[in-house]
PDB file of N, CA and C in Angstrom:
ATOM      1  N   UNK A   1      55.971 149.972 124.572  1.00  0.00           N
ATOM      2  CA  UNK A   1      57.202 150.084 123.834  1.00  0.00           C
ATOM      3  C   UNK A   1      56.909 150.121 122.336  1.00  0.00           C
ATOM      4  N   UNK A   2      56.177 149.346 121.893  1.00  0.00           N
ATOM      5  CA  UNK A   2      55.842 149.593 120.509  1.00  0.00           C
ATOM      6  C   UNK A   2      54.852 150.408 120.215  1.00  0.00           C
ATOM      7  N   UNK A   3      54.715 150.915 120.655  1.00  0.00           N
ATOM      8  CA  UNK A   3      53.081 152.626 120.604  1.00  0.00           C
ATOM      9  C   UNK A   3      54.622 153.320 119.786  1.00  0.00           C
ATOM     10  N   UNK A   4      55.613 153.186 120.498  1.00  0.00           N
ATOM     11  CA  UNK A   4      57.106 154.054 120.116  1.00  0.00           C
ATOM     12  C   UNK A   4      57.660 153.866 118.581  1.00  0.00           C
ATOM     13  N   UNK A   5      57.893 152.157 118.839  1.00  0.00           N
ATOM     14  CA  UNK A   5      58.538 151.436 117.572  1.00  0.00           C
ATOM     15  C   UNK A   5      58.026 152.029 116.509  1.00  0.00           C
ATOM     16  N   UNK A   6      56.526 151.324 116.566  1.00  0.00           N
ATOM     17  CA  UNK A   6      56.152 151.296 115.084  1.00  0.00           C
ATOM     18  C   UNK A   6      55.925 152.935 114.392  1.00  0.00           C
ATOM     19  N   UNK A   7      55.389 153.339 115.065  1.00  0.00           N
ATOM     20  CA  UNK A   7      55.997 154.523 114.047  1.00  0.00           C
ATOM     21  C   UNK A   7      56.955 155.448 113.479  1.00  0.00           C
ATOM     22  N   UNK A   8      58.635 154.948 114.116  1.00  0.00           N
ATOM     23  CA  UNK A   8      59.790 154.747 113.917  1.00  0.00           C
ATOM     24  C   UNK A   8      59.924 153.741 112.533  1.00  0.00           C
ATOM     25  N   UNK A   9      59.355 152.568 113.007  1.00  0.00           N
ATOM     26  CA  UNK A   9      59.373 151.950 111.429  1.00  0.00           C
ATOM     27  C   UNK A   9      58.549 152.168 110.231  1.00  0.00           C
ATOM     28  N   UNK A  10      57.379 152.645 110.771  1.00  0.00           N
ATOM     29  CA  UNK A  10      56.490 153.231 109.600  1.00  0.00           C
ATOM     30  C   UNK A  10      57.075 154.415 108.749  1.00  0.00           C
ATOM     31  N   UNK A  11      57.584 154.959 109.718  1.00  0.00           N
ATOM     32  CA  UNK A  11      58.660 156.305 108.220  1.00  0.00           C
ATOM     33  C   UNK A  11      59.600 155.629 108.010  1.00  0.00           C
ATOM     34  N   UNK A  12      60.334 154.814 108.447  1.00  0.00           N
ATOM     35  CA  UNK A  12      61.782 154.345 107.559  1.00  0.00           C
ATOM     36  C   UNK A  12      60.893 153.246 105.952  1.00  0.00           C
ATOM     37  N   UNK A  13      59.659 152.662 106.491  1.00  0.00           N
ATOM     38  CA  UNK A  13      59.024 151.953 105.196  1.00  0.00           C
ATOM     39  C   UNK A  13      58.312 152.990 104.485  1.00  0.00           C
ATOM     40  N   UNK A  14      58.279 154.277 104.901  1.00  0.00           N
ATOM     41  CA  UNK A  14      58.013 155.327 103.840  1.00  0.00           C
ATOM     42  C   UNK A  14      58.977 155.794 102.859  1.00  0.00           C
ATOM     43  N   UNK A  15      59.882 155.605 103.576  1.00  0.00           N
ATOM     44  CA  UNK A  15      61.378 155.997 102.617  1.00  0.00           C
ATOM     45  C   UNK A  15      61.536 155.490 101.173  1.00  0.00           C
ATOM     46  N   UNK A  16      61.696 156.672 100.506  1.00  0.00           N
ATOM     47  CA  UNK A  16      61.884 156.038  98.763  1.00  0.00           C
ATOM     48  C   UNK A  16      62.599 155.205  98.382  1.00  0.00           C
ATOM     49  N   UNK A  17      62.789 154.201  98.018  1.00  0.00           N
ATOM     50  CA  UNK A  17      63.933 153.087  97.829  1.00  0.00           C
ATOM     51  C   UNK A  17      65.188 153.122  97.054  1.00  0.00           C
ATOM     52  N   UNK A  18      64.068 154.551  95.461  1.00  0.00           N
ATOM     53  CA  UNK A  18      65.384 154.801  94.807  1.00  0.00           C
ATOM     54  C   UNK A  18      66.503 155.728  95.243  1.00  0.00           C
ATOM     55  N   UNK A  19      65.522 156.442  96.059  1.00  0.00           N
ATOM     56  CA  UNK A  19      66.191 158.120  96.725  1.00  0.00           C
ATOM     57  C   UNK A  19      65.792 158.386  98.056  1.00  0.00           C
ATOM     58  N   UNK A  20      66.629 157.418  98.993  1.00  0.00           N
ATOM     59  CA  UNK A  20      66.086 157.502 100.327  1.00  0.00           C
ATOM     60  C   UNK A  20      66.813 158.609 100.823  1.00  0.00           C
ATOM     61  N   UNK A  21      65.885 159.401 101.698  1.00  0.00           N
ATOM     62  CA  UNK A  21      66.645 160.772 102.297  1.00  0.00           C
ATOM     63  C   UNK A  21      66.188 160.696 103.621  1.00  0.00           C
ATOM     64  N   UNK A  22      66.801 159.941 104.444  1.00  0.00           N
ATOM     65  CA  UNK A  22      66.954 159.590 105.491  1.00  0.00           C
ATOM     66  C   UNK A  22      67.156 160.227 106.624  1.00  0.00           C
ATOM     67  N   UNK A  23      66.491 160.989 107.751  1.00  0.00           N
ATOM     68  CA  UNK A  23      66.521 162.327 109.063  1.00  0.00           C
ATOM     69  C   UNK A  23      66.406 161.242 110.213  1.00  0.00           C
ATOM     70  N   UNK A  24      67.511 161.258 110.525  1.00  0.00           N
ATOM     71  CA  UNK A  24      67.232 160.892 112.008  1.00  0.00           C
ATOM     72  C   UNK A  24      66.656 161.633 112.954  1.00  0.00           C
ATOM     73  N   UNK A  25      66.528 162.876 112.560  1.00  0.00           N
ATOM     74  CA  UNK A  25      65.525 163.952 113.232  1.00  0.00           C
ATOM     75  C   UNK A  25      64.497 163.471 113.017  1.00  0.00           C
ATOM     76  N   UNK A  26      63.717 163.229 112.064  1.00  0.00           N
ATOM     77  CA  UNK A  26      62.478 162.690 111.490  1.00  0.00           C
ATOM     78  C   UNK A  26      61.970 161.682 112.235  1.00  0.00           C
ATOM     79  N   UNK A  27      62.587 161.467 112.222  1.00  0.00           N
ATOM     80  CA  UNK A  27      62.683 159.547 112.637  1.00  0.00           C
ATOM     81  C   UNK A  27      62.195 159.714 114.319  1.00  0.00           C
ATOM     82  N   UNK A  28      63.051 160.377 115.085  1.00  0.00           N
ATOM     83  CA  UNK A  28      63.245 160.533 116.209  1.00  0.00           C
ATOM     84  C   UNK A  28      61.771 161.199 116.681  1.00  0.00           C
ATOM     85  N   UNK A  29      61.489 162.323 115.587  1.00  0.00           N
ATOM     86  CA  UNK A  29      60.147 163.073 116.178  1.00  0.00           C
ATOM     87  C   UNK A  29      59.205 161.923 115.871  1.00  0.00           C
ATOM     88  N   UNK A  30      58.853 160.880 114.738  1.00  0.00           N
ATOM     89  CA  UNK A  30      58.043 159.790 114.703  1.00  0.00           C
ATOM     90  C   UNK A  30      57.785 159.206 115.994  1.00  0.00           C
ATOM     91  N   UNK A  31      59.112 158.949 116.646  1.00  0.00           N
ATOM     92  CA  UNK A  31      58.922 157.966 117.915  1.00  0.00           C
ATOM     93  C   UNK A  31      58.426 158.626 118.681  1.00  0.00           C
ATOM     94  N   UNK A  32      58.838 159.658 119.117  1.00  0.00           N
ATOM     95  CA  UNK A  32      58.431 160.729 120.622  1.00  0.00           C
ATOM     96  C   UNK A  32      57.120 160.641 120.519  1.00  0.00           C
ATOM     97  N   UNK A  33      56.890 161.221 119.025  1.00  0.00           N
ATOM     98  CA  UNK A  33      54.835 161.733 118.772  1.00  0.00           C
ATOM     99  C   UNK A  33      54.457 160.260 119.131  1.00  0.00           C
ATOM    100  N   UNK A  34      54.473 159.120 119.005  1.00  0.00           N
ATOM    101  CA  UNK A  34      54.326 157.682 118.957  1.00  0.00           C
ATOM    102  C   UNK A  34      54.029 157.688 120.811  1.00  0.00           C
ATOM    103  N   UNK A  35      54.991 158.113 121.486  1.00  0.00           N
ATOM    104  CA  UNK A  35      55.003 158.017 122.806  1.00  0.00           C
ATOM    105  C   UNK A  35      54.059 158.705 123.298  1.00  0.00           C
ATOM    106  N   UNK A  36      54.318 159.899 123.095  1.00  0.00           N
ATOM    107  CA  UNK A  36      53.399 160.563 123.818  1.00  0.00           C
ATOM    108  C   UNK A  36      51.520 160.506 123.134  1.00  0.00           C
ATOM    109  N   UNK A  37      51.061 159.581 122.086  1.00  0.00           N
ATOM    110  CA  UNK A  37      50.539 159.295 121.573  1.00  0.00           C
ATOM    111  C   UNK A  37      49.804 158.288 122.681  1.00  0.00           C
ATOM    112  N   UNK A  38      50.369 157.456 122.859  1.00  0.00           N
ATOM    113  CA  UNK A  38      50.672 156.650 124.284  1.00  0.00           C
ATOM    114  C   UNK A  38      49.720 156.823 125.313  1.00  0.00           C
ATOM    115  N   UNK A  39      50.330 158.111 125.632  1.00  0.00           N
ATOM    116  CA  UNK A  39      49.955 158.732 127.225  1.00  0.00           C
ATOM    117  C   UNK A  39      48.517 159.106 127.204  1.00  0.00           C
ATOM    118  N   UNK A  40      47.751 158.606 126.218  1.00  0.00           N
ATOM    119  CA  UNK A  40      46.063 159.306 126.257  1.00  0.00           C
ATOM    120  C   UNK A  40      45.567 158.136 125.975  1.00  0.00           C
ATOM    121  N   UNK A  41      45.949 156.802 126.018  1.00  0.00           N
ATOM    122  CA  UNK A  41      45.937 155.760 125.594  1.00  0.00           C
ATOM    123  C   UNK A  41      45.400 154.975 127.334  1.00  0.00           C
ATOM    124  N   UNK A  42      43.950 154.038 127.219  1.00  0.00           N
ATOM    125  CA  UNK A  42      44.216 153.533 128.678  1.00  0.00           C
ATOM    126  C   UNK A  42      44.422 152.270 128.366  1.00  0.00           C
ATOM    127  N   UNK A  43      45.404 151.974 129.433  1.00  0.00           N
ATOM    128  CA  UNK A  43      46.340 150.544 129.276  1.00  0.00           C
ATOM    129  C   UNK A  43      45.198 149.141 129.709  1.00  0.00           C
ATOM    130  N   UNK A  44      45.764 147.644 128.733  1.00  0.00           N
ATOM    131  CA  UNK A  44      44.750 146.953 128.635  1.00  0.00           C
ATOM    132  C   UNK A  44      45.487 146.172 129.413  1.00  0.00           C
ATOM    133  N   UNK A  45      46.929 146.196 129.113  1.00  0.00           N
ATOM    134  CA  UNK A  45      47.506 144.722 129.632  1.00  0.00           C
ATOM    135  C   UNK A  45      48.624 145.386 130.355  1.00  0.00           C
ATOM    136  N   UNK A  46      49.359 144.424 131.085  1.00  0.00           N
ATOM    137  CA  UNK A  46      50.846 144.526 132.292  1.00  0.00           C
ATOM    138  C   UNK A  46      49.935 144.798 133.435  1.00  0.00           C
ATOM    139  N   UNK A  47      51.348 145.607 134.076  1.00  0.00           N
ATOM    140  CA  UNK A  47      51.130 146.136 135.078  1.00  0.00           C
ATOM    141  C   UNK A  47      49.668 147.511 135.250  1.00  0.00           C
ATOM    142  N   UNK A  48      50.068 148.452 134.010  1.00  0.00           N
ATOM    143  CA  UNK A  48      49.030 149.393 133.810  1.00  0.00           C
ATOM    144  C   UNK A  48      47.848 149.505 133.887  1.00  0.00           C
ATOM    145  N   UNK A  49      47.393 147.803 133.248  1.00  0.00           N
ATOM    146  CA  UNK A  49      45.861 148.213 133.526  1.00  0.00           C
ATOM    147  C   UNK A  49      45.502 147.326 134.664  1.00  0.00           C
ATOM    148  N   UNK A  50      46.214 147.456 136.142  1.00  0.00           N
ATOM    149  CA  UNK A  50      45.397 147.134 137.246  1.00  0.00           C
ATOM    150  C   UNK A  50      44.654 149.137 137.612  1.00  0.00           C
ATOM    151  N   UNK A  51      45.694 149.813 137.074  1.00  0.00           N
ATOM    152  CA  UNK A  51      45.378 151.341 137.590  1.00  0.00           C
ATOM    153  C   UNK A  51      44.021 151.929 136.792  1.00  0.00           C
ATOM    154  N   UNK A  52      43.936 150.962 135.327  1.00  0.00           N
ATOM    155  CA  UNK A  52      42.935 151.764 134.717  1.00  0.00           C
ATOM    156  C   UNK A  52      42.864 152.749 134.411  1.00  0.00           C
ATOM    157  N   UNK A  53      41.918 153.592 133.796  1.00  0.00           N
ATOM    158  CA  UNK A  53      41.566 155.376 133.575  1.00  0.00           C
ATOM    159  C   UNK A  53      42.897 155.976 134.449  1.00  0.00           C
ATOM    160  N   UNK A  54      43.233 155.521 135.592  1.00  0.00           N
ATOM    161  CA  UNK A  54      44.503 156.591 136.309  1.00  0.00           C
ATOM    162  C   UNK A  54      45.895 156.444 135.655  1.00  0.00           C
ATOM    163  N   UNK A  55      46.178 156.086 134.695  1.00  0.00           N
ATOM    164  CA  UNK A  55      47.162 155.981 133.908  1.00  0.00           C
ATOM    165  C   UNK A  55      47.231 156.857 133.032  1.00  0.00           C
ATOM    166  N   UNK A  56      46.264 156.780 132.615  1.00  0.00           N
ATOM    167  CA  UNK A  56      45.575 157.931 130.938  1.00  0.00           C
ATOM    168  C   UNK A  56      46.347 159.474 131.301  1.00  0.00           C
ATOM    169  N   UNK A  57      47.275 159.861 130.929  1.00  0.00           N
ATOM    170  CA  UNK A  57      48.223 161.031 130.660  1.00  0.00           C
ATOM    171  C   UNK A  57      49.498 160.948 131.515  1.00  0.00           C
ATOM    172  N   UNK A  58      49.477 159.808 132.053  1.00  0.00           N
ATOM    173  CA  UNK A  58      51.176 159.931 132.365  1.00  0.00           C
ATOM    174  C   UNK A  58      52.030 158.355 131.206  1.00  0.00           C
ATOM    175  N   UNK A  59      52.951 159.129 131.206  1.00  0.00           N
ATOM    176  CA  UNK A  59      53.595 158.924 130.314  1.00  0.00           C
ATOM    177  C   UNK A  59      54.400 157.343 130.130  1.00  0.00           C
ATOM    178  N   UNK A  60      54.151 156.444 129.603  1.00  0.00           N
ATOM    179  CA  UNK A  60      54.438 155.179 129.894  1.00  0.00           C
ATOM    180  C   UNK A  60      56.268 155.232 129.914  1.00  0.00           C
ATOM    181  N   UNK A  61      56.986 153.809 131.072  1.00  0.00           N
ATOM    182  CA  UNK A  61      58.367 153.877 130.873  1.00  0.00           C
ATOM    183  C   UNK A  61      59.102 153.601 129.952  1.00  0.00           C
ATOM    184  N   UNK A  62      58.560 152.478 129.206  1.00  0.00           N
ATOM    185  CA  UNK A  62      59.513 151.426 127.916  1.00  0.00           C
ATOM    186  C   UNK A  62      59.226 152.700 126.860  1.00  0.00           C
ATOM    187  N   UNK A  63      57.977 153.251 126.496  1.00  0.00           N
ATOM    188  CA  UNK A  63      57.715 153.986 125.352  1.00  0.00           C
ATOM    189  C   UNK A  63      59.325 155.654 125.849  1.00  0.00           C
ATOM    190  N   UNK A  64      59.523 155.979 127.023  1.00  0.00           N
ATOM    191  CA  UNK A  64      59.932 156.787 127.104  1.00  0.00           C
ATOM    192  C   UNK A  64      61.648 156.546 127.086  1.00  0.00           C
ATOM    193  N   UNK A  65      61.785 154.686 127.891  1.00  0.00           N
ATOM    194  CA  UNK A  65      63.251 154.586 127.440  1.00  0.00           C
ATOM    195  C   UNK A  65      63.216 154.700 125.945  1.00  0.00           C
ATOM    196  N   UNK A  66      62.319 154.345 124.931  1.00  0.00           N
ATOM    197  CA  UNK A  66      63.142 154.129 123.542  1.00  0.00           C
ATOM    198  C   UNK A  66      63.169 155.602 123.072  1.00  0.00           C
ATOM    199  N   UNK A  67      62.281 156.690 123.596  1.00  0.00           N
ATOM    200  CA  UNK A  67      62.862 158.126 122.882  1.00  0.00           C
ATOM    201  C   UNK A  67      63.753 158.060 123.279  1.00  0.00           C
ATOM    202  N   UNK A  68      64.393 157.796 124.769  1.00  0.00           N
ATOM    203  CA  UNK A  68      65.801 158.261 125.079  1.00  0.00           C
ATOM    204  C   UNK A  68      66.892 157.679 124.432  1.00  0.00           C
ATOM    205  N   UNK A  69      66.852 156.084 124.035  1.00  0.00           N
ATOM    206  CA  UNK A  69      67.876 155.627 123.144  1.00  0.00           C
ATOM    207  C   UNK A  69      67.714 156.070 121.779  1.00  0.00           C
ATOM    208  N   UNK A  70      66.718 156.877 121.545  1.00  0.00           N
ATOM    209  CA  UNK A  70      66.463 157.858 119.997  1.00  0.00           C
ATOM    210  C   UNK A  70      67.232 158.931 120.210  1.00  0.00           C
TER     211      UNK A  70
END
């Protein structure tokens, strides 16, 4: 879930303070790339890493609910 977050929050703390120009498009492609960033990623902890290496390109759930609430 946070592979998602944080780089959702890393562009909003990029944002200029005097002249913030704010894309929720932006924002939204941060998280997705974040997710699918994810999916090449092999899982250490939960459930994921009993599967190990067989995880590595499918697409995790929490990282994929928060694009969808994006």
């Amino acid at each position: 879930m946070l592979d998602a977050l944080i780089p959702g929050l890393e562009y909003l703390e990029k944002l200029d303070k005097n002249d913030p120009k704010f894309s929720f498009k932006d924002m939204t492609k941060a998280i997705k790339e974040g997710a699918d960033y994810a999916k090449t990623l092999k899982s250490t902890k939960g459930k994921g890493a009993y599967m190990g290496v067989k995880v590595v390109g499918i697409a995790d759930p929490d990282c994929e609910l928060i694009v969808f609430i994006f």
